[in-house]
N, C-alpha and C. Protein backbone atom coordinates (compact mmCIF):
# COMPACT_ATOMS: atom_id res chain seq x y z
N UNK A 1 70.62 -417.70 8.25
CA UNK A 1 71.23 -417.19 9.47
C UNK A 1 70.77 -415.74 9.66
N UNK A 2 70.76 -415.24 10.84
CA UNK A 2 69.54 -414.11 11.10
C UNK A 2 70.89 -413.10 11.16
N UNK A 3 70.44 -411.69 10.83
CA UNK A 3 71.79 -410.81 10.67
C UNK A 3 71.56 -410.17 12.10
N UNK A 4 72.42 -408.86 12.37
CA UNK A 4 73.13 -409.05 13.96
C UNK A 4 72.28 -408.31 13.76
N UNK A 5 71.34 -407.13 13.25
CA UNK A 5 70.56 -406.64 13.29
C UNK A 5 69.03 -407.20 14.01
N UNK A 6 68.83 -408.53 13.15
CA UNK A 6 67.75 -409.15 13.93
C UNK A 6 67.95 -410.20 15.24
N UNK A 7 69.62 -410.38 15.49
CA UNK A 7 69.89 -410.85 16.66
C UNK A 7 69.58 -410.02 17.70
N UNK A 8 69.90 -408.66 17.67
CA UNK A 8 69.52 -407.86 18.85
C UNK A 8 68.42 -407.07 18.56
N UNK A 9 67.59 -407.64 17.81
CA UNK A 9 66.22 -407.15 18.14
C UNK A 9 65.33 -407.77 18.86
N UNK A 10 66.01 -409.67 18.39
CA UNK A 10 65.48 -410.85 19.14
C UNK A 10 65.82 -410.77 20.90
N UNK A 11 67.09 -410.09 20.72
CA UNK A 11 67.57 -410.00 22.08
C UNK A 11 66.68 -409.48 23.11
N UNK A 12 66.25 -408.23 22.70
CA UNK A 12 65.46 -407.22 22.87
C UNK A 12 64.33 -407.22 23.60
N UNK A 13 64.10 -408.00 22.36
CA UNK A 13 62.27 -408.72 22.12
C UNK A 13 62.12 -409.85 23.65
N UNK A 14 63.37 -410.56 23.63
CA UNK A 14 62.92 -411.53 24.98
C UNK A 14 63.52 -411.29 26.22
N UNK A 15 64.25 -409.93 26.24
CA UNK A 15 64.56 -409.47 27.34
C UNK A 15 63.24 -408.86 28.18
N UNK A 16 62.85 -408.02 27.31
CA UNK A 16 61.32 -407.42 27.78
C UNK A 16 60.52 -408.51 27.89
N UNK A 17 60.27 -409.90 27.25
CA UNK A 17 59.69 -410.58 27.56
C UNK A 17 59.68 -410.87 29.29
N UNK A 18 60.98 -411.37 29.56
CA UNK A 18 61.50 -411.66 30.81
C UNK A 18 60.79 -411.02 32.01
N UNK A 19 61.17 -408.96 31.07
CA UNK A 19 60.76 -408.28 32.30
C UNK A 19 59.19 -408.02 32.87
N UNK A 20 58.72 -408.15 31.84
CA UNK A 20 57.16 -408.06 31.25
C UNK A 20 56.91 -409.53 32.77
N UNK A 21 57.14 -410.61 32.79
CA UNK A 21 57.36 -411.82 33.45
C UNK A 21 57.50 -411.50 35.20
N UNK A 22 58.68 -411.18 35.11
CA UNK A 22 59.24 -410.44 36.43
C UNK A 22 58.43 -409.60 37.91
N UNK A 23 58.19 -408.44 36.55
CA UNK A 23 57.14 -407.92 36.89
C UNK A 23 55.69 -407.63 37.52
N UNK A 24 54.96 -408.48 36.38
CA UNK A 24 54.05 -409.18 36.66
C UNK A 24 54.04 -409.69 37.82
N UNK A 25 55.05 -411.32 39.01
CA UNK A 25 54.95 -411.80 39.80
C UNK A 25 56.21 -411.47 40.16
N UNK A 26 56.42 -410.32 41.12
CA UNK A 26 57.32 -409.84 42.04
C UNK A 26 57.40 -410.81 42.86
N UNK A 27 59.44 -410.95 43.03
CA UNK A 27 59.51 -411.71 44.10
C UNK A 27 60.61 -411.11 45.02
N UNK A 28 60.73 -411.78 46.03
CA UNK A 28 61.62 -410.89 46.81
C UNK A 28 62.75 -411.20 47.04
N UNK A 29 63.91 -410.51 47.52
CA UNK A 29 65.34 -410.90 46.97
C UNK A 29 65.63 -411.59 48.42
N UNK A 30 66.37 -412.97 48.29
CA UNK A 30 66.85 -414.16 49.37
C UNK A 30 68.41 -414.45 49.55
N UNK A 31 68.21 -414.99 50.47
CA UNK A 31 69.53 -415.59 50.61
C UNK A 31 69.18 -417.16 51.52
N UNK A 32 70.34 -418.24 50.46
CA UNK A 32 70.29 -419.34 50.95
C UNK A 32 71.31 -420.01 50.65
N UNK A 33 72.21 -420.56 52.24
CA UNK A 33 72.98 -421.05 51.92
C UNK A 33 74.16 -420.36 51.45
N UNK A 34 74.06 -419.07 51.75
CA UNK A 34 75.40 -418.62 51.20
C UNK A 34 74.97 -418.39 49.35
N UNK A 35 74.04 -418.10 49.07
CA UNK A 35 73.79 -417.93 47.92
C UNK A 35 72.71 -416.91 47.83
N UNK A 36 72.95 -415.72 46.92
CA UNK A 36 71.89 -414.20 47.45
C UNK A 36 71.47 -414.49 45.67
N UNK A 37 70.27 -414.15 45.95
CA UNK A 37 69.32 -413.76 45.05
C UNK A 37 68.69 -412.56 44.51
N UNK A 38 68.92 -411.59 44.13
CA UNK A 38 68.55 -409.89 44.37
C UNK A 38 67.76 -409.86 42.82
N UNK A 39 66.42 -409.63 43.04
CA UNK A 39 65.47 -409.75 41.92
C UNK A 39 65.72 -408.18 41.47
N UNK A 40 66.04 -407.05 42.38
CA UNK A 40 65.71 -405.65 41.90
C UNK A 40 67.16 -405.90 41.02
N UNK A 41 68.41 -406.28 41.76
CA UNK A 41 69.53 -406.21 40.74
C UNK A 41 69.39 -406.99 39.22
N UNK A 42 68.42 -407.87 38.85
CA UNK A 42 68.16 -409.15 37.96
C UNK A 42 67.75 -407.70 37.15
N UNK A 43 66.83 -407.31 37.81
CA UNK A 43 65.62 -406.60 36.81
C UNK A 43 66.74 -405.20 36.38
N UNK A 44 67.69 -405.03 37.11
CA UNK A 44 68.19 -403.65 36.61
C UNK A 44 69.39 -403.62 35.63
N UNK A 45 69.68 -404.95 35.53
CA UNK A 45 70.56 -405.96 34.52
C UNK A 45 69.92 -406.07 33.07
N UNK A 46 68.94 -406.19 33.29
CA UNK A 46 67.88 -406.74 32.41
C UNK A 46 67.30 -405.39 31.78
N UNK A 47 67.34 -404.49 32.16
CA UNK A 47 67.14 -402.47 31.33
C UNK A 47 68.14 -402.29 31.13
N UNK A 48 69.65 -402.72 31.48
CA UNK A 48 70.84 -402.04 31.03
C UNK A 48 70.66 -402.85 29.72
N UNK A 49 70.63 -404.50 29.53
CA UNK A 49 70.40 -405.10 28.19
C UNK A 49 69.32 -404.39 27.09
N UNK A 50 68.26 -403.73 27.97
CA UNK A 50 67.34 -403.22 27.03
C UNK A 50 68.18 -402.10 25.89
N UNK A 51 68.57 -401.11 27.29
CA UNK A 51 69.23 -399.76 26.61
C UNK A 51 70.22 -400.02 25.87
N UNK A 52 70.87 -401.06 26.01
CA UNK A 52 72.38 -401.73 24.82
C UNK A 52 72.05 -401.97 23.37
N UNK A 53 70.56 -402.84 23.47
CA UNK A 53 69.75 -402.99 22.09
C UNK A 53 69.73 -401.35 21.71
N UNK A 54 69.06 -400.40 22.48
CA UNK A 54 68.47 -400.00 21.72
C UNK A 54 69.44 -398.47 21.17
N UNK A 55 70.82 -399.09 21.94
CA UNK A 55 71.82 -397.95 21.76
C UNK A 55 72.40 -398.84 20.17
N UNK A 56 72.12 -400.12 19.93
CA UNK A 56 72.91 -400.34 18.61
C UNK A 56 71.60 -400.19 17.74
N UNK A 57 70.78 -400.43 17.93
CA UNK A 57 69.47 -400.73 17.00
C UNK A 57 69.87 -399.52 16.67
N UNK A 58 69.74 -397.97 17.38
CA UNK A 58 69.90 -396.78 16.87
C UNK A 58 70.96 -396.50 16.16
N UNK A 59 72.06 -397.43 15.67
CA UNK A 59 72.88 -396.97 14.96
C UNK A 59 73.30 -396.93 13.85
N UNK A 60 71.48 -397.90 13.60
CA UNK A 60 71.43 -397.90 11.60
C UNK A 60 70.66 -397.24 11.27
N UNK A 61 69.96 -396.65 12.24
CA UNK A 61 69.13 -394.88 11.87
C UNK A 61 69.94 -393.99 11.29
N UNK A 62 68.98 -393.24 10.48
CA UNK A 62 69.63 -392.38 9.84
C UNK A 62 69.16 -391.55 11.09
N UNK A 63 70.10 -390.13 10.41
CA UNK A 63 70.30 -389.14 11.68
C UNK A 63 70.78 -387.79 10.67
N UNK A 64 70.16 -386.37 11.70
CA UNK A 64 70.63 -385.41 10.83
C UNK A 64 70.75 -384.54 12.21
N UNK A 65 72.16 -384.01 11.99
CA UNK A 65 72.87 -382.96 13.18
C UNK A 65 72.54 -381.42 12.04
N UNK A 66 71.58 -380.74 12.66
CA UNK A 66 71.87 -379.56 12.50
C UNK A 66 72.72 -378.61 13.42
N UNK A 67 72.97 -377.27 12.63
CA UNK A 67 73.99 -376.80 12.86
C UNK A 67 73.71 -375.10 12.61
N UNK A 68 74.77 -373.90 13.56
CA UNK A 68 74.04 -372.62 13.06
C UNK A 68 75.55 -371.89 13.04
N UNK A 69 76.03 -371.16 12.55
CA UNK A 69 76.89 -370.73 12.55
C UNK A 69 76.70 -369.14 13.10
N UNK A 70 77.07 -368.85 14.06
CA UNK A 70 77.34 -366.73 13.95
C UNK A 70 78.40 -366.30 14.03
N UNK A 71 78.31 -365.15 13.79
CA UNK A 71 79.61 -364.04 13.52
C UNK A 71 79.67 -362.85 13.83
């Protein structure tokens, strides 16, 4: 079983796939039937998922806060 670590890397990995996809063959946003289609909203759904990966991926980085003290 893959740890949550490599779940949201997988996540990641085929989100950009998607957009990589998207991209490539732009389409344009419809409506049919009472049913709307908005490709720019798909695609801006689809970078908030990116930045979510890469706000947890970053949270098994190590990290160093420097600091200065005056007086």
């Amino acid at each position: 079983m893959p740890t949550d670590l490599e779940q949201i890397q997988t996540i990641k990995s085929q989100t950009l796939a998607v957009i990589a996809q998207i991209t490539a063959n732009p389409k344009p946003s419809y409506s049919v039937n009472g049913q709307s289609v908005s490709w720019a909203q798909y695609l801006a759904e689809l970078k908030k998922t990116v930045a979510w990966c890469d706000q947890q991926l970053g949270r098994d980085q190590p990290f160093e806060i420097r600091s200065r003290g005056f007086s």
